[in-house]
C-alpha atoms as a PDB file:
ATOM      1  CA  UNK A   1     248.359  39.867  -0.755  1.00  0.00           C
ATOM      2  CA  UNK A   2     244.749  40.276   0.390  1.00  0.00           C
ATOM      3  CA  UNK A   3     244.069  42.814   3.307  1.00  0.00           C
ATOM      4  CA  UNK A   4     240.837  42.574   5.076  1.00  0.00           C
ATOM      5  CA  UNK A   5     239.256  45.025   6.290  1.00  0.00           C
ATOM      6  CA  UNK A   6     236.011  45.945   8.216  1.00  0.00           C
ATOM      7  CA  UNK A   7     232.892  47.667   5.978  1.00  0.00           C
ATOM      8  CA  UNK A   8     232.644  50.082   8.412  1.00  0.00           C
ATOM      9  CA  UNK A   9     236.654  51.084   7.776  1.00  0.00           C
ATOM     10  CA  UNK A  10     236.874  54.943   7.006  1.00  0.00           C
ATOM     11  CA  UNK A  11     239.100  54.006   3.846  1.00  0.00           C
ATOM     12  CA  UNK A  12     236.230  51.963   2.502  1.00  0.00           C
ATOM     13  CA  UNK A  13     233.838  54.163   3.171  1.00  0.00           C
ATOM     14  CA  UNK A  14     235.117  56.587   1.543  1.00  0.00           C
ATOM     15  CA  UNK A  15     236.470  55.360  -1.052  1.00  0.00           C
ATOM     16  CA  UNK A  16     233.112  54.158  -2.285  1.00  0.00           C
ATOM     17  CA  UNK A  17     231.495  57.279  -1.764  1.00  0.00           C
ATOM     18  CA  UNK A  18     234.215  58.488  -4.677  1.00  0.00           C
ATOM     19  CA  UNK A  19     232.963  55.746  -6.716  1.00  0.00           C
ATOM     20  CA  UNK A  20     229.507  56.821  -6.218  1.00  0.00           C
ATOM     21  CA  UNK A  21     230.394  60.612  -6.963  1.00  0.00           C
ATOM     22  CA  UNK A  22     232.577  59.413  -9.988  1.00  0.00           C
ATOM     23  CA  UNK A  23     229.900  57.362 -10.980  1.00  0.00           C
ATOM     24  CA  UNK A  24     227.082  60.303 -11.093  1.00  0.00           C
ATOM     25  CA  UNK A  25     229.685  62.169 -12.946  1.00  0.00           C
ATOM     26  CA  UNK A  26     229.925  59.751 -15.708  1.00  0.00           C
ATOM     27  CA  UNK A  27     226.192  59.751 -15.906  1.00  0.00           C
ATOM     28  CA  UNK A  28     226.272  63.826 -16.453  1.00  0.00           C
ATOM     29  CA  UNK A  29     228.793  63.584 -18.752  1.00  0.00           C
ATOM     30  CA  UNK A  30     227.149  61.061 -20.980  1.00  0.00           C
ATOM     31  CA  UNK A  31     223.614  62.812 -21.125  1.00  0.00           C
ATOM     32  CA  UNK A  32     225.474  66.004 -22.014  1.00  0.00           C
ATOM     33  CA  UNK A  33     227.319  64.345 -24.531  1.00  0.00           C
ATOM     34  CA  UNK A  34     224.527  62.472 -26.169  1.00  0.00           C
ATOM     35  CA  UNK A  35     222.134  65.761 -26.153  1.00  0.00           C
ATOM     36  CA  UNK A  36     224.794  68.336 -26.695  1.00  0.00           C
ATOM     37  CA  UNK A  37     226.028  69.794 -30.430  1.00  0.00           C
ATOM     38  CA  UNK A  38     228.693  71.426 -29.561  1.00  0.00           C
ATOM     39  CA  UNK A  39     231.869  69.465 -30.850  1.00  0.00           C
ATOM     40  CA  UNK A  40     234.440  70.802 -28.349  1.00  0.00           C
ATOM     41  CA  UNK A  41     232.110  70.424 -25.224  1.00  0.00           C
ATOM     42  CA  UNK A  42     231.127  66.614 -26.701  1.00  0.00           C
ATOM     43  CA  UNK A  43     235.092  66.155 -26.651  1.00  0.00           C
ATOM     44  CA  UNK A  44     234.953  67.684 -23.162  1.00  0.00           C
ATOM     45  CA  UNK A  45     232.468  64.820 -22.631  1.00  0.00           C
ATOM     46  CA  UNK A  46     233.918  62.033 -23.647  1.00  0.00           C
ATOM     47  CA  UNK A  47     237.570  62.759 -21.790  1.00  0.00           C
ATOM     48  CA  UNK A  48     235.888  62.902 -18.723  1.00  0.00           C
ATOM     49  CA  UNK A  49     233.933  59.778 -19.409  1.00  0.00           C
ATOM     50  CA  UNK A  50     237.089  57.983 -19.992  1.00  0.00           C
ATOM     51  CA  UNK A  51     239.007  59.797 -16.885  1.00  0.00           C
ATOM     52  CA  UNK A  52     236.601  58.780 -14.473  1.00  0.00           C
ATOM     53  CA  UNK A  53     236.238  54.847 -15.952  1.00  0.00           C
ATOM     54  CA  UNK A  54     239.507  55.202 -15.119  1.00  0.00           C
ATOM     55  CA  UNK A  55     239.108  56.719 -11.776  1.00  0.00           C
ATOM     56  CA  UNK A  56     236.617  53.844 -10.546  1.00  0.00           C
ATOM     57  CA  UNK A  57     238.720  51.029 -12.091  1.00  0.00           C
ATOM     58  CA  UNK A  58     241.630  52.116 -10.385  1.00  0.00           C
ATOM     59  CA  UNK A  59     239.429  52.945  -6.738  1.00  0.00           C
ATOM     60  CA  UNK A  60     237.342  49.167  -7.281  1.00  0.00           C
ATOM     61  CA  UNK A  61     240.995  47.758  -7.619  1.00  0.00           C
ATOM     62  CA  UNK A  62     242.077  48.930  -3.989  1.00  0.00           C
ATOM     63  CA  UNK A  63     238.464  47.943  -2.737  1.00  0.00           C
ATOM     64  CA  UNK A  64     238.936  44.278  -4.080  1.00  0.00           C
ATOM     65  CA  UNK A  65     242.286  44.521  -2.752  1.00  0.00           C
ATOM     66  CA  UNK A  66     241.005  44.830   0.774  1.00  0.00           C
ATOM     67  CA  UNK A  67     238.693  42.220  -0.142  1.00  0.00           C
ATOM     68  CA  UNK A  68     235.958  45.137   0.505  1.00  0.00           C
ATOM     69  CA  UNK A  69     233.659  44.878  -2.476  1.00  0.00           C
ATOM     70  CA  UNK A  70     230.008  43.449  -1.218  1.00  0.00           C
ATOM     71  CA  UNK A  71     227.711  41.505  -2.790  1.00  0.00           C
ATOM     72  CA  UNK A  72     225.205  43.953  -2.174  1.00  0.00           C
ATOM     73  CA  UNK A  73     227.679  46.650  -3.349  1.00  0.00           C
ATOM     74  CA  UNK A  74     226.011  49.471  -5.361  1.00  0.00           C
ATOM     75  CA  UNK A  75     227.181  52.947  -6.897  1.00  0.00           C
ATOM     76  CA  UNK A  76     224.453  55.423  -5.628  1.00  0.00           C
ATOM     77  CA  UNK A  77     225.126  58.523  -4.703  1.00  0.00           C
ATOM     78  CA  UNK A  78     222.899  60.096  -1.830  1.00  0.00           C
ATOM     79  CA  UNK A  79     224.280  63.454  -1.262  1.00  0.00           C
ATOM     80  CA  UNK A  80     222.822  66.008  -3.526  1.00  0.00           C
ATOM     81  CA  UNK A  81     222.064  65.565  -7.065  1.00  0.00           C
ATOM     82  CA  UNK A  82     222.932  68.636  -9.567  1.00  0.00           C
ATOM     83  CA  UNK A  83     219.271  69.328 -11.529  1.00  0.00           C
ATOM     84  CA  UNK A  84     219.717  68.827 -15.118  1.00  0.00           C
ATOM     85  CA  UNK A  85     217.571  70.107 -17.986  1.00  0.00           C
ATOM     86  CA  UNK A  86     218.535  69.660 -21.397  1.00  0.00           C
ATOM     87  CA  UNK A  87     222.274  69.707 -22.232  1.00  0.00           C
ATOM     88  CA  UNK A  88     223.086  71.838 -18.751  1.00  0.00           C
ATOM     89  CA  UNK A  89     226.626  72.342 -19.166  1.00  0.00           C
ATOM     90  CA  UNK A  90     226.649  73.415 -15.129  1.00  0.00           C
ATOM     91  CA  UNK A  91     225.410  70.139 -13.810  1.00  0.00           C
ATOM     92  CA  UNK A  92     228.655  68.364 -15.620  1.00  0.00           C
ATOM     93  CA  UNK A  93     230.667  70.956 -13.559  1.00  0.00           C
ATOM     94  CA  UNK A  94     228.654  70.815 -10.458  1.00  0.00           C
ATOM     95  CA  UNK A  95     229.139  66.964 -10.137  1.00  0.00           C
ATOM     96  CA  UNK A  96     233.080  68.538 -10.914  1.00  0.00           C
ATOM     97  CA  UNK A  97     232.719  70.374  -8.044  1.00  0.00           C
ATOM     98  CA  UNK A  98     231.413  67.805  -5.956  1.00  0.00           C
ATOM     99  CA  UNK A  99     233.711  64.913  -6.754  1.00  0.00           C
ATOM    100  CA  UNK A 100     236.885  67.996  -6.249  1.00  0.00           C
ATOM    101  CA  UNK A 101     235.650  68.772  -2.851  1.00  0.00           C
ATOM    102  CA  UNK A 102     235.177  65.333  -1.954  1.00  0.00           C
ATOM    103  CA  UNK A 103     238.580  64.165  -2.857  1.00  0.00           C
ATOM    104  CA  UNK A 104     239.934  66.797  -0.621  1.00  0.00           C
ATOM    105  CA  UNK A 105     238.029  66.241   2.220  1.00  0.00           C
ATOM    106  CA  UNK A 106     238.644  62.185   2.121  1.00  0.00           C
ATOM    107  CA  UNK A 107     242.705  62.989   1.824  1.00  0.00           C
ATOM    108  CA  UNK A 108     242.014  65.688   4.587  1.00  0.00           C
ATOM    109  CA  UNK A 109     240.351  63.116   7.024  1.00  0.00           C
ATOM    110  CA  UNK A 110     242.093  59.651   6.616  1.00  0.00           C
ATOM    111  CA  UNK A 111     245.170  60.204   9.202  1.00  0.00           C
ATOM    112  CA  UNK A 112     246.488  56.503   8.225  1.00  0.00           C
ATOM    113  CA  UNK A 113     245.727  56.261   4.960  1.00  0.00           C
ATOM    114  CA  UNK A 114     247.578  53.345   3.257  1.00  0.00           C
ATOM    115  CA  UNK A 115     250.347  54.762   0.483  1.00  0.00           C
ATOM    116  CA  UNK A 116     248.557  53.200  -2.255  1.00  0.00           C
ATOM    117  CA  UNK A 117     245.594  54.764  -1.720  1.00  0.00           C
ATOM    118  CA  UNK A 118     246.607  57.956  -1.001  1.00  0.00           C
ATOM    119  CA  UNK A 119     248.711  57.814  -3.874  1.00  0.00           C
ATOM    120  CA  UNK A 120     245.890  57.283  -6.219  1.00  0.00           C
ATOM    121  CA  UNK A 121     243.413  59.695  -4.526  1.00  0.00           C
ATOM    122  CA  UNK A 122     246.577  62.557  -4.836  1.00  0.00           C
ATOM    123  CA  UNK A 123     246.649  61.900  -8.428  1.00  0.00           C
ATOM    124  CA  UNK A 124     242.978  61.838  -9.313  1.00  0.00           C
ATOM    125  CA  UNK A 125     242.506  65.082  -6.960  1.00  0.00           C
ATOM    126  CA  UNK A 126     245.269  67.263  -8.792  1.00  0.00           C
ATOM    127  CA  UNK A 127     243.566  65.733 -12.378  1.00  0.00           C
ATOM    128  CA  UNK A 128     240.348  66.947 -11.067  1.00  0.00           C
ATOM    129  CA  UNK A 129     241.638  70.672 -10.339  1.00  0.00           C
ATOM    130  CA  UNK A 130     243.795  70.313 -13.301  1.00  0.00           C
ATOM    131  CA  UNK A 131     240.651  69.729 -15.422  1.00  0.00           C
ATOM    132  CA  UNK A 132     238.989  72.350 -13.519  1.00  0.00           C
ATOM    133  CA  UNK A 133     241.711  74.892 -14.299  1.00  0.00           C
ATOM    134  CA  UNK A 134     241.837  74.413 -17.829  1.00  0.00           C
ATOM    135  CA  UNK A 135     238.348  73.105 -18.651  1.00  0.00           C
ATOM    136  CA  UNK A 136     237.150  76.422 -19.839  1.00  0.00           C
ATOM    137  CA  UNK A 137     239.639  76.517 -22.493  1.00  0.00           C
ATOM    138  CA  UNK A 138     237.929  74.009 -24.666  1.00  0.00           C
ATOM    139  CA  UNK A 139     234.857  75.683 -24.461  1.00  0.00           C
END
C-alpha cells in the first residue's frame, strides 16, 4: 500500500537528513579505508560501510513507501562537516557522533511516528551506540 505524504512531513524530513548523515559517513569511512594501513581499523571500515548501505536501503525503502523520494532528491549533508586530513581516524567517529545524536533527536521529536519507522530508526540507533561502545576494541 502506498502512503502519501507531504515533503514538508517531519518523518520525511528527517528521515532524509539520516540518509544524508549516513551518507557522509560512508564517504569517511571509505577514504579512511582506502588511505589507512592498519588491518583492524580497514575492517572497522568496511563494517561500517556495509552497516550504513544497509541503513539507507532500509530508510530509502520507507521514503518510497510514502511515495516521498523526489526527482530532485539528493544526499547532501549541510550541517557541519568533520575536517579530514589524511587517514583521520576522528572524523570516521565524529560523523559517528553525528549520525548517534541525530538518531536520537529524530526518535525524540516525531510524537506520531509510524511503527515501521520507528522500528527501524530504534534498531539502527542502538547499532550505532552498540558500535560506539565496542568500536575501540578493534582498534
Amino acid at each position: 500500500m502506498i502512503h502519501t505524504t507531504s515533503t514538508s512531513d517531519p518523518i520525511v524530513q528527517h528521515v532524509s537528513e539520516l540518509i544524508a548523515i549516513n551518507n557522509e559517513r560512508f564517504k569517511s569511512y571509505s577514504r579512511a579505508m582506502l588511505k589507512t594501513h592498519d588491518s583492524n581499523f580497514k575492517s572497522l571500515c568496511a563494517q561500517t560501510k556495509e552497516r550504513t548501505v544497509h541503513f539507507n536501503m532500509q530508510l530509502i525503502k520507507f521514503l518510497v513507501q510514502y511515495n516521498q523520494l523526489p526527482e530532485d532528491f539528493h544526499f547532501g549533508w549541510k550541517g557541519p562537516v568533520p575536517k579530514s586530513r589524511g587517514v583521520d581516524r576522528k572524523a570516521c567517529f565524529r560523523w559517528d557522533a553525528i549520525a548517534l545524536k541525530a538518531y536520537r533527536q529524530v526518535i525524540k521529536d516525531l510524537q506520531n511516528i509510524p511503527k515501521e519507522i520507528q522500528r527501524i530508526l530504534l534498531q539502527q540507533q542502538e547499532i550505532l551506540e552498540s558500535d560506539r561502545r565496542y568500536s575501540g576494541i578493534a582498534l
